[in-house]
N, C-alpha and C. Protein backbone atom coordinates (compact mmCIF):
# COMPACT_ATOMS: atom_id res chain seq x y z
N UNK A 1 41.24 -14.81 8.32
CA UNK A 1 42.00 -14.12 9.36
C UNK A 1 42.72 -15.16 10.22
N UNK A 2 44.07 -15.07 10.48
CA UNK A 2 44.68 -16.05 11.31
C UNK A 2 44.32 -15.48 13.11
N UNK A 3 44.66 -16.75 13.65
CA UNK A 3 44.51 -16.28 15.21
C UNK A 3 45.57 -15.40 15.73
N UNK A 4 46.63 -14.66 15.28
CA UNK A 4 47.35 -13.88 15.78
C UNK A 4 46.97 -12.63 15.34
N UNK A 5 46.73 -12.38 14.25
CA UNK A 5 45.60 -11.25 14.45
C UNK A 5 44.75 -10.54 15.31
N UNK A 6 45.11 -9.77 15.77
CA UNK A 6 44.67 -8.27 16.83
C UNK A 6 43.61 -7.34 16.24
N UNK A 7 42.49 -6.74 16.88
CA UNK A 7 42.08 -6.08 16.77
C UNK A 7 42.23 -4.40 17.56
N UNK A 8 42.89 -3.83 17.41
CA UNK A 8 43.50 -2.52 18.17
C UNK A 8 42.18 -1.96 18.74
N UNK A 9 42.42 -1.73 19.94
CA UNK A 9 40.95 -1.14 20.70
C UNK A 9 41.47 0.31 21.31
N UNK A 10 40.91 1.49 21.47
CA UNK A 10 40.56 2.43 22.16
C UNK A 10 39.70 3.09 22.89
N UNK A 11 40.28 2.97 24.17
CA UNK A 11 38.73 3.79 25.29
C UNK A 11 38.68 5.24 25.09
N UNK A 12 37.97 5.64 25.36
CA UNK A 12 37.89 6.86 25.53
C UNK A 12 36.52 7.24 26.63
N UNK A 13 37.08 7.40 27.99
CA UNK A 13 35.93 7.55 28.94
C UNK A 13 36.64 8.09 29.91
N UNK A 14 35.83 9.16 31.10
CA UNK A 14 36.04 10.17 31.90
C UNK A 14 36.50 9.19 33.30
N UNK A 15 35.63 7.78 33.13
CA UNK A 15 35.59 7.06 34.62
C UNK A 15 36.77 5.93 34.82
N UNK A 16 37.61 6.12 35.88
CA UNK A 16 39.24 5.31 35.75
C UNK A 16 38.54 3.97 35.46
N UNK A 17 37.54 3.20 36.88
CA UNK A 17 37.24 2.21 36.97
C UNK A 17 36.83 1.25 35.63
N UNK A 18 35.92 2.15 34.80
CA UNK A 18 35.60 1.72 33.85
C UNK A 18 36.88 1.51 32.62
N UNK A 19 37.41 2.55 32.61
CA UNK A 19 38.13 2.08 31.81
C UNK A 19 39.44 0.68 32.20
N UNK A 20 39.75 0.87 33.31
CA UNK A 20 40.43 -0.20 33.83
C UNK A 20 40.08 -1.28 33.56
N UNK A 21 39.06 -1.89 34.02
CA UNK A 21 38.18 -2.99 33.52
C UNK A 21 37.92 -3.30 32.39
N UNK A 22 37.94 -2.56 31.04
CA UNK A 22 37.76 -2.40 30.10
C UNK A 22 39.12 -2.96 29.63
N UNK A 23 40.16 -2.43 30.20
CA UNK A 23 41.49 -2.46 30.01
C UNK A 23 42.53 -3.59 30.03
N UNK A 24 41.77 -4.47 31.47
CA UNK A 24 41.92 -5.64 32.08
C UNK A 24 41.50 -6.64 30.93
N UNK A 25 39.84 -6.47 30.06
CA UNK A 25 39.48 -7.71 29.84
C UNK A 25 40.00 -7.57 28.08
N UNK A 26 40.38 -6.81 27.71
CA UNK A 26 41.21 -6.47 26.27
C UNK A 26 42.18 -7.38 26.61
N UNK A 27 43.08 -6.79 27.30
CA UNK A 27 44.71 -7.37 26.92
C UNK A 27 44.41 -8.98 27.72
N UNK A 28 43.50 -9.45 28.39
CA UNK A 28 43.63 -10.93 28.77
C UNK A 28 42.64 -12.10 27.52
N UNK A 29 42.66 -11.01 26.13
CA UNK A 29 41.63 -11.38 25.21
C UNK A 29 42.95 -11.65 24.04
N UNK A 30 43.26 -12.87 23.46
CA UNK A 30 43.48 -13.11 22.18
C UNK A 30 43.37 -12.28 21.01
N UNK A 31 42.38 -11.91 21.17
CA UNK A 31 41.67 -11.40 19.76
C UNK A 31 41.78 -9.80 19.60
N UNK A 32 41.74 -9.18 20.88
CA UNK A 32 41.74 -7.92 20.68
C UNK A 32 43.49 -7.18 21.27
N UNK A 33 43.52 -5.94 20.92
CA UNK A 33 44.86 -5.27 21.63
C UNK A 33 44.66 -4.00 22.08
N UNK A 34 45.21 -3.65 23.38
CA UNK A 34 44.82 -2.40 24.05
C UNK A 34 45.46 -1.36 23.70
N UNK A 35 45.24 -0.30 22.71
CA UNK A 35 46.32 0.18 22.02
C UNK A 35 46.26 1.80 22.90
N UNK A 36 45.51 2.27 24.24
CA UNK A 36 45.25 3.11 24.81
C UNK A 36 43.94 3.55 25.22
N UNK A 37 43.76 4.28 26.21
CA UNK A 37 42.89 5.00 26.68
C UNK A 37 42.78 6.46 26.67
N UNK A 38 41.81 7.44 26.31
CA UNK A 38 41.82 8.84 26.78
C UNK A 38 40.55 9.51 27.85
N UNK A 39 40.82 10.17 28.21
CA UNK A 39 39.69 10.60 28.77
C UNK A 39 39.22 12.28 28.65
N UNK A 40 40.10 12.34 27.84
CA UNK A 40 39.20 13.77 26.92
C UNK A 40 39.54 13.46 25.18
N UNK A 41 38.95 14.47 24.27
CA UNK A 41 38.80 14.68 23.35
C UNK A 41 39.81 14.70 22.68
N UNK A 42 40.33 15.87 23.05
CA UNK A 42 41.97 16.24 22.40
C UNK A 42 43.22 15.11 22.11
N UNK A 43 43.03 14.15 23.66
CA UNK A 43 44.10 12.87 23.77
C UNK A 43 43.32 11.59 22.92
N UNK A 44 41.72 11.67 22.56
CA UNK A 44 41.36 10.83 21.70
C UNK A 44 42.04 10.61 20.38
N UNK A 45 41.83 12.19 19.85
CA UNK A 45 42.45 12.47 18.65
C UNK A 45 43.97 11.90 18.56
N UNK A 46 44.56 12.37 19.26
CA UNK A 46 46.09 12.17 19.31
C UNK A 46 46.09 10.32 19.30
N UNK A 47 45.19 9.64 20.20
CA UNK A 47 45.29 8.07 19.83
C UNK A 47 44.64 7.74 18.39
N UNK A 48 44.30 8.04 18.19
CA UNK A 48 43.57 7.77 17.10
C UNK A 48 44.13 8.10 15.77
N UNK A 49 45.30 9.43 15.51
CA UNK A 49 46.04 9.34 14.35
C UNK A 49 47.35 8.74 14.71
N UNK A 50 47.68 7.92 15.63
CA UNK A 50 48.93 7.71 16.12
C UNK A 50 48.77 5.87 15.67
N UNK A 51 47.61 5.40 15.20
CA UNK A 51 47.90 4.05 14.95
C UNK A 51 46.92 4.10 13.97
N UNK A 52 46.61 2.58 13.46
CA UNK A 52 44.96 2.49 12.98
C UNK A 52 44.69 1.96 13.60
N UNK A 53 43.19 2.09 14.30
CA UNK A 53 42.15 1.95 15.01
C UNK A 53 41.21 0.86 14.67
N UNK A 54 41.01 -0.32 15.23
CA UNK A 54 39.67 -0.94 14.88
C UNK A 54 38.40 -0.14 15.18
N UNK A 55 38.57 -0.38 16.68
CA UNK A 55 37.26 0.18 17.75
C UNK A 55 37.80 0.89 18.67
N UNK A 56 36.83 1.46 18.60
CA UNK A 56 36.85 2.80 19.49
C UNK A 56 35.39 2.46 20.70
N UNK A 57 35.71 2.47 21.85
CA UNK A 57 34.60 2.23 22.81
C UNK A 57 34.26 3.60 23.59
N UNK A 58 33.37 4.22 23.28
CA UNK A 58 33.26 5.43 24.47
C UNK A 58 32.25 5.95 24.94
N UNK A 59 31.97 6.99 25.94
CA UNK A 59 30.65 6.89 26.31
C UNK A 59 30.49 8.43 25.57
N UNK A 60 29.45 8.60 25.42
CA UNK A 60 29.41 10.44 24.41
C UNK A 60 29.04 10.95 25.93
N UNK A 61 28.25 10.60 26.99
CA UNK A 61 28.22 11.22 27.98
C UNK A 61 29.59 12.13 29.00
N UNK A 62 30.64 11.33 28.71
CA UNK A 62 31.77 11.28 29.79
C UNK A 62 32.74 11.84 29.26
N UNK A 63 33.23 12.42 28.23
CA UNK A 63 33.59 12.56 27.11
C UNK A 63 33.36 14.45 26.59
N UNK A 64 34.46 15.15 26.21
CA UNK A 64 33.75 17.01 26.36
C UNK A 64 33.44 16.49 24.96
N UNK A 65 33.04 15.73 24.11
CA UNK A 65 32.63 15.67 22.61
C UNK A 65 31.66 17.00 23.17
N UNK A 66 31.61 17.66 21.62
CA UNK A 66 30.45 18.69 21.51
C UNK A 66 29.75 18.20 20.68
N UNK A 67 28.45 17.59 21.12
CA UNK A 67 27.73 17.17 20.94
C UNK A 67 27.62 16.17 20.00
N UNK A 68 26.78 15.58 19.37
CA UNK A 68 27.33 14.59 18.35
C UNK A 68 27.76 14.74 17.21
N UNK A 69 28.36 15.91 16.68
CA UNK A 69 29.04 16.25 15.62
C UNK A 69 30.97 15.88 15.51
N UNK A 70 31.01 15.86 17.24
CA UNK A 70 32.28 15.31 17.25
C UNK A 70 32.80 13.87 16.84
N UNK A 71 31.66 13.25 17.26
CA UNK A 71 31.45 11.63 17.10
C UNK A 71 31.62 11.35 15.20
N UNK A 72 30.74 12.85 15.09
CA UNK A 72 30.29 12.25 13.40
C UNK A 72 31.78 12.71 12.68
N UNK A 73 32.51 13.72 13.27
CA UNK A 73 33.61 13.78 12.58
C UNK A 73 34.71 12.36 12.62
N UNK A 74 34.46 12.09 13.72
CA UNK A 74 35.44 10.99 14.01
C UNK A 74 35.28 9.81 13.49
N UNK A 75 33.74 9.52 12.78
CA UNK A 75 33.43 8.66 11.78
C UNK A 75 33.87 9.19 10.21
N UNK A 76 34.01 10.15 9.90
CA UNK A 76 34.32 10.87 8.72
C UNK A 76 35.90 10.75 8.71
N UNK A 77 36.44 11.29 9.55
CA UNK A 77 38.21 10.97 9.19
C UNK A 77 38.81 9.70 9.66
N UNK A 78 38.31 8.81 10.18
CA UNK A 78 38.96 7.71 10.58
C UNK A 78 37.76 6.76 10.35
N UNK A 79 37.00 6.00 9.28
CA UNK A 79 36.22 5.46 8.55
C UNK A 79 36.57 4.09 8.84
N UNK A 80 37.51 3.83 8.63
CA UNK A 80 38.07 2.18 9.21
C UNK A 80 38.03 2.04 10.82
N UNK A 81 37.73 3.01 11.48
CA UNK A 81 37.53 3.03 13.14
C UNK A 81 36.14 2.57 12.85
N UNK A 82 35.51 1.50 13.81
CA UNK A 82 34.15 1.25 14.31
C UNK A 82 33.93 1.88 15.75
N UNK A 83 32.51 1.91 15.83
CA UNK A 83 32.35 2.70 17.41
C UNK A 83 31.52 1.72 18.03
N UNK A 84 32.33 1.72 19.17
CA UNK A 84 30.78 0.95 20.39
C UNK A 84 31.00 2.22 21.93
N UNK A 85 29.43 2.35 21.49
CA UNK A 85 28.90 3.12 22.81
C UNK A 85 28.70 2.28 24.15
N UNK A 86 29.39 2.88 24.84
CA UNK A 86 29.37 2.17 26.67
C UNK A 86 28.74 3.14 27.14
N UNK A 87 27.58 2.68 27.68
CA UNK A 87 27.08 3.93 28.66
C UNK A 87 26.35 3.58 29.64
N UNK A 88 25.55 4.55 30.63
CA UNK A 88 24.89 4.41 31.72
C UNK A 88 23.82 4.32 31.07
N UNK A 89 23.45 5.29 30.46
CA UNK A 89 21.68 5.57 30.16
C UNK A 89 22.18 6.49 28.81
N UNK A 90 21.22 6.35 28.13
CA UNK A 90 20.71 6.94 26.35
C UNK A 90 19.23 7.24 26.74
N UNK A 91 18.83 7.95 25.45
CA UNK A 91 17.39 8.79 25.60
C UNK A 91 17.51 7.95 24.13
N UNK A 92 15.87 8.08 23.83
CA UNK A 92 15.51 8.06 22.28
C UNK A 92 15.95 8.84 21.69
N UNK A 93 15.94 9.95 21.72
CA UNK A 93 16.67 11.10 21.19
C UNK A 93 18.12 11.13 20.74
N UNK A 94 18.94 10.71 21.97
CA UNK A 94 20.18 10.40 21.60
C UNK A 94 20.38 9.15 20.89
N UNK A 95 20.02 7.85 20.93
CA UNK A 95 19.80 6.90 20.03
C UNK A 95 19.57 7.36 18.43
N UNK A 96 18.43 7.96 18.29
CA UNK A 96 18.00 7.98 17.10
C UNK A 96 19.49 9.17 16.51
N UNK A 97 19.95 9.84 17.18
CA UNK A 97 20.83 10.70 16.76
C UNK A 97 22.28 10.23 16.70
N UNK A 98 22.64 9.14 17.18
CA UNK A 98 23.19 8.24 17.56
C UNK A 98 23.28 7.53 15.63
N UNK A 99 22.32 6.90 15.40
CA UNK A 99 22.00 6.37 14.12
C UNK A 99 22.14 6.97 13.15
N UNK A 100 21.63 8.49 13.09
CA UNK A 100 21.55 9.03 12.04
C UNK A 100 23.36 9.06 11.28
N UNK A 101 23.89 9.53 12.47
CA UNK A 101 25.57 9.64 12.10
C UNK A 101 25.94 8.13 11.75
N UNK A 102 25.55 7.14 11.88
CA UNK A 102 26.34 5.31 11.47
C UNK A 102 26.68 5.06 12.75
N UNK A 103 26.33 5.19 13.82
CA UNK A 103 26.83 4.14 15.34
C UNK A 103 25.69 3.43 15.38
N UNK A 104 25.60 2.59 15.44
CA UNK A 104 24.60 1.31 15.17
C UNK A 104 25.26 0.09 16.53
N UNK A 105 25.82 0.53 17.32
CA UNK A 105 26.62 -0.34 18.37
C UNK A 105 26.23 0.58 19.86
N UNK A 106 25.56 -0.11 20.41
CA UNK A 106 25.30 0.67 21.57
C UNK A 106 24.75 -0.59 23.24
N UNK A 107 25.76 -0.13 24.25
CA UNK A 107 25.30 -1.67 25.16
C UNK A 107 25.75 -0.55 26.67
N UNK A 108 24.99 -1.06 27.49
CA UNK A 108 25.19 -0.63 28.93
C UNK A 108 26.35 -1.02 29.70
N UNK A 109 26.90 -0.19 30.36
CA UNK A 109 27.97 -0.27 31.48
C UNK A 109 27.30 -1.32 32.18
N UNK A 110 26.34 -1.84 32.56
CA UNK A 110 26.11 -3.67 33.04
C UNK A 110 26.60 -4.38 32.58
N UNK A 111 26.76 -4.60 31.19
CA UNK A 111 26.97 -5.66 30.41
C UNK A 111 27.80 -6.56 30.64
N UNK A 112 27.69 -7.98 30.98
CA UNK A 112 29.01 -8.81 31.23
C UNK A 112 29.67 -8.79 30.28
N UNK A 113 30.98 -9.53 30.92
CA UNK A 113 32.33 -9.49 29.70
C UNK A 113 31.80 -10.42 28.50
N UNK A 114 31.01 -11.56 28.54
CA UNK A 114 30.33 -11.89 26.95
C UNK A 114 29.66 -10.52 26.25
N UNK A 115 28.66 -10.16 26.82
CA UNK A 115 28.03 -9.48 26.18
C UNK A 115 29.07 -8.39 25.70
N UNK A 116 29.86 -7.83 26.05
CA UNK A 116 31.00 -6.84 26.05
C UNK A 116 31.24 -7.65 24.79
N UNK A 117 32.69 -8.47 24.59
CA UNK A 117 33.21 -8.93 23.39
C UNK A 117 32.16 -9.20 22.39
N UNK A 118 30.86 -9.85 22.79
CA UNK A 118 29.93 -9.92 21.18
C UNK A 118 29.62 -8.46 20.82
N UNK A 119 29.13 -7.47 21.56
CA UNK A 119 29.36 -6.30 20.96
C UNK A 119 30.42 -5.65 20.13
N UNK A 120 31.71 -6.04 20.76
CA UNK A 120 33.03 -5.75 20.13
C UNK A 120 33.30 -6.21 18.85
N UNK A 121 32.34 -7.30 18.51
CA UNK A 121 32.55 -8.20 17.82
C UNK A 121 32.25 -7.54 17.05
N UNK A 122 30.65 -6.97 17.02
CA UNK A 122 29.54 -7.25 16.36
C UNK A 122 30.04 -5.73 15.24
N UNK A 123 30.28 -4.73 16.49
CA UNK A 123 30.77 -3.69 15.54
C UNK A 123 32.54 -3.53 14.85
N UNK A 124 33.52 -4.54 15.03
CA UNK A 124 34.27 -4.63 14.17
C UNK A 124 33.87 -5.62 12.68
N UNK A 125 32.72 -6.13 12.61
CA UNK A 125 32.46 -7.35 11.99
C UNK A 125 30.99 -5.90 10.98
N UNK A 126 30.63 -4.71 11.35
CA UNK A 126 30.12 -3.89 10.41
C UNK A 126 28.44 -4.39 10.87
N UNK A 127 28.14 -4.94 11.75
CA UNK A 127 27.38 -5.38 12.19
C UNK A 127 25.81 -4.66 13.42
N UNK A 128 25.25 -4.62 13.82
CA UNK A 128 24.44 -4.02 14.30
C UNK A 128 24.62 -4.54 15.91
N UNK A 129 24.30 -4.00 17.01
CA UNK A 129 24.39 -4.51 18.33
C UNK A 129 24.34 -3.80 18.95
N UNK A 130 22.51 -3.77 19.65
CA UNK A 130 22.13 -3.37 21.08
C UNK A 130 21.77 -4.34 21.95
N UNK A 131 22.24 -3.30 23.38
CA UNK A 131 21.66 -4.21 24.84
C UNK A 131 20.49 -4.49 24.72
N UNK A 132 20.13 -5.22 25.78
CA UNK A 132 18.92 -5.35 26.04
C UNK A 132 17.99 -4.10 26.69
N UNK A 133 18.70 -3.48 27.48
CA UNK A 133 18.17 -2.08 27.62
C UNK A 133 17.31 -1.36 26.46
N UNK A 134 18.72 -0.86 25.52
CA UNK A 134 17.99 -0.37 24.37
C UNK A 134 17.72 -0.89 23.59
N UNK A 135 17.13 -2.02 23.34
CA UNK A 135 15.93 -2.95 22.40
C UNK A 135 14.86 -2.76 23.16
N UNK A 136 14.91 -2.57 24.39
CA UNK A 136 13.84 -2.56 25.14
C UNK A 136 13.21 -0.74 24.89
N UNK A 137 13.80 0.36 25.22
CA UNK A 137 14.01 1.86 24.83
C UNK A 137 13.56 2.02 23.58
N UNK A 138 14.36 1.04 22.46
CA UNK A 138 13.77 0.86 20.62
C UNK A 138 12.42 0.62 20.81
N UNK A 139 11.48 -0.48 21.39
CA UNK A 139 10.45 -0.88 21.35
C UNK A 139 9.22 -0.12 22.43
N UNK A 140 10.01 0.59 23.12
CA UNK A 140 9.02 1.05 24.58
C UNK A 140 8.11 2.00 23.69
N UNK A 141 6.60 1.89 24.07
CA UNK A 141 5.25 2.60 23.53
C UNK A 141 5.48 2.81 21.70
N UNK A 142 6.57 1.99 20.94
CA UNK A 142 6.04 1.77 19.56
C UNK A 142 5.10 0.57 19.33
N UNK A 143 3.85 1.50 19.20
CA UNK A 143 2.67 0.95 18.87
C UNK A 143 2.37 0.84 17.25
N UNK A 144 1.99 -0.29 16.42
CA UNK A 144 1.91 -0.12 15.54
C UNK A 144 0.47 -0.13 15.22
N UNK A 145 0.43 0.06 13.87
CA UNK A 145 -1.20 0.20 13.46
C UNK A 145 -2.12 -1.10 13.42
N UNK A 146 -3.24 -0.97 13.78
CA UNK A 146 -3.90 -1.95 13.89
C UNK A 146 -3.48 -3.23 14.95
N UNK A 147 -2.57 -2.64 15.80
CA UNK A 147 -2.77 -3.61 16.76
C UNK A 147 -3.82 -3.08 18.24
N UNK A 148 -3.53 -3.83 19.07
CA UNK A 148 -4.33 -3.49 20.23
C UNK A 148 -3.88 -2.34 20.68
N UNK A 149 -5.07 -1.94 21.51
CA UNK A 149 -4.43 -0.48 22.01
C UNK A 149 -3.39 -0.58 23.31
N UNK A 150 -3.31 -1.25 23.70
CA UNK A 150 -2.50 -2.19 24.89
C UNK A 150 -1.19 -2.02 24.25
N UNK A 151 -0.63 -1.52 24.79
CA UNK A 151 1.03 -1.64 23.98
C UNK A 151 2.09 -2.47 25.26
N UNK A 152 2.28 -3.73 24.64
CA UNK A 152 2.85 -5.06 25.53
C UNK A 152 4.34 -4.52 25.59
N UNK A 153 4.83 -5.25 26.06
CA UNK A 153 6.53 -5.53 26.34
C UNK A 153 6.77 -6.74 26.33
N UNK A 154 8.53 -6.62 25.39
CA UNK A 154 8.95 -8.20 24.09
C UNK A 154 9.61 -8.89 25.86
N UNK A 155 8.86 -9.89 25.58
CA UNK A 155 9.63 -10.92 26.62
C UNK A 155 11.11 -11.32 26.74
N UNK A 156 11.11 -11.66 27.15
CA UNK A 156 13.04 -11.80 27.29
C UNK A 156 13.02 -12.64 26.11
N UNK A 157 12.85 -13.87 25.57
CA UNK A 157 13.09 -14.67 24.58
C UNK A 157 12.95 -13.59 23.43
N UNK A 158 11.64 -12.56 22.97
CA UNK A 158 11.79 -12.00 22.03
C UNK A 158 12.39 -11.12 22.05
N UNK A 159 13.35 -10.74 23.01
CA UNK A 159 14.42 -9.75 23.03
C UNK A 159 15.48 -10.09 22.17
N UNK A 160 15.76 -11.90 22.40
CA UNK A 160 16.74 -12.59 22.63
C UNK A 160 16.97 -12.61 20.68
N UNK A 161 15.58 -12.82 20.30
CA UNK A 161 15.35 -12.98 19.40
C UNK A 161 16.02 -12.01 18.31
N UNK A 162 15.02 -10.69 18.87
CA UNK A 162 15.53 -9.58 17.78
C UNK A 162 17.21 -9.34 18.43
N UNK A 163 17.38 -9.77 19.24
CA UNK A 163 19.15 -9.47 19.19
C UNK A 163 19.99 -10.31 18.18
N UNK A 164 19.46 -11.23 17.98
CA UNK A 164 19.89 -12.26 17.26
C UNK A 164 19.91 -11.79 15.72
N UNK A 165 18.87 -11.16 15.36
CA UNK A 165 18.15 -10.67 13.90
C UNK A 165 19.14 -9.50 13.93
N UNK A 166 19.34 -8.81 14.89
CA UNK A 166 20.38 -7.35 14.45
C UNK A 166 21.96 -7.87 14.50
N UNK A 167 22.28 -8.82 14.99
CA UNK A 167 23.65 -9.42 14.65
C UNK A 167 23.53 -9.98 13.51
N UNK A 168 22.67 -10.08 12.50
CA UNK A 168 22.95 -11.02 11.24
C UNK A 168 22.86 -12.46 11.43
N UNK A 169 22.24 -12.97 12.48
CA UNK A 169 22.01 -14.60 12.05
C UNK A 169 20.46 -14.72 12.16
């Protein structure tokens, strides 16, 4: 891939701020291109057959998606689109449902602008990438067999760790 090469990005989120910021650190990025924002469903669609799409960043919270079937369609007709989830807060529930459809990219509205682009990265590159939040949410009270009945919490280094193991190095 040469360095003039762009990666076309799309927001799709209800909150200006966020997307602004979002908006700001795209187009002052080399690597990526801000090819629009929506903040409903309908104007997603419309960005989304109007170019090809790398990534798509959005929150399923903020967003009238009906429920995650919208998400899963939008992985079904636009297959060369990757998704990264921005959000406040996820449940296990939504995670694991989250997975079942192929979004495997999921990081908190905290996230600094590194952590932001390695995510970006991670899911144009077909790659796996959660926050530290939800590695922490993945692991909270999975107890496995035969260990202690004490169910610990992964220290920051072994956070650091399995983040490392779900990016592929």
């Amino acid at each position: 891939m040469e360095q003039t090469d762009q990666f076309n990005i799309v927001l799709a989120d209800s909150q200006f701020l966020i997307c602004e910021s979002l908006k700001m650190l795209i187009q002052n990025s080399d690597q990526y291109r801000f090819a629009g924002s929506a903040d409903n469903l309908y104007n997603l669609n419309i960005l989304l057959n109007s170019a090809d799409i790398d990534l798509l960043i959005t929150d399923f919270n903020l967003i009238d998606y009906s429920g995650f079937e919208n998400l899963k369609k939008i992985t079904e007709d636009f297959p060369q689109t990757h998704i990264l989830i921005l959000t406040n807060q996820v449940t296990r529930n939504e995670l694991n449902e989250l997975a079942r459809i192929g979004i495997k990219n999921l990081i908190y509205k905290t996230a600094d602008p590194e952590e932001i682009f390695a995510a970006m990265d991670s899911a144009i590159r077909n790659k796996k990438y959660y926050s530290d939040e939800v590695l922490e949410l993945l692991f909270e009270n999975n107890q496995l067999p035969n260990v202690a009945a004490e169910p610990g919490y992964l220290t920051p280094a072994e956070i650091k760790i399995v983040k490392l193991i779900t990016s592929g190095l």
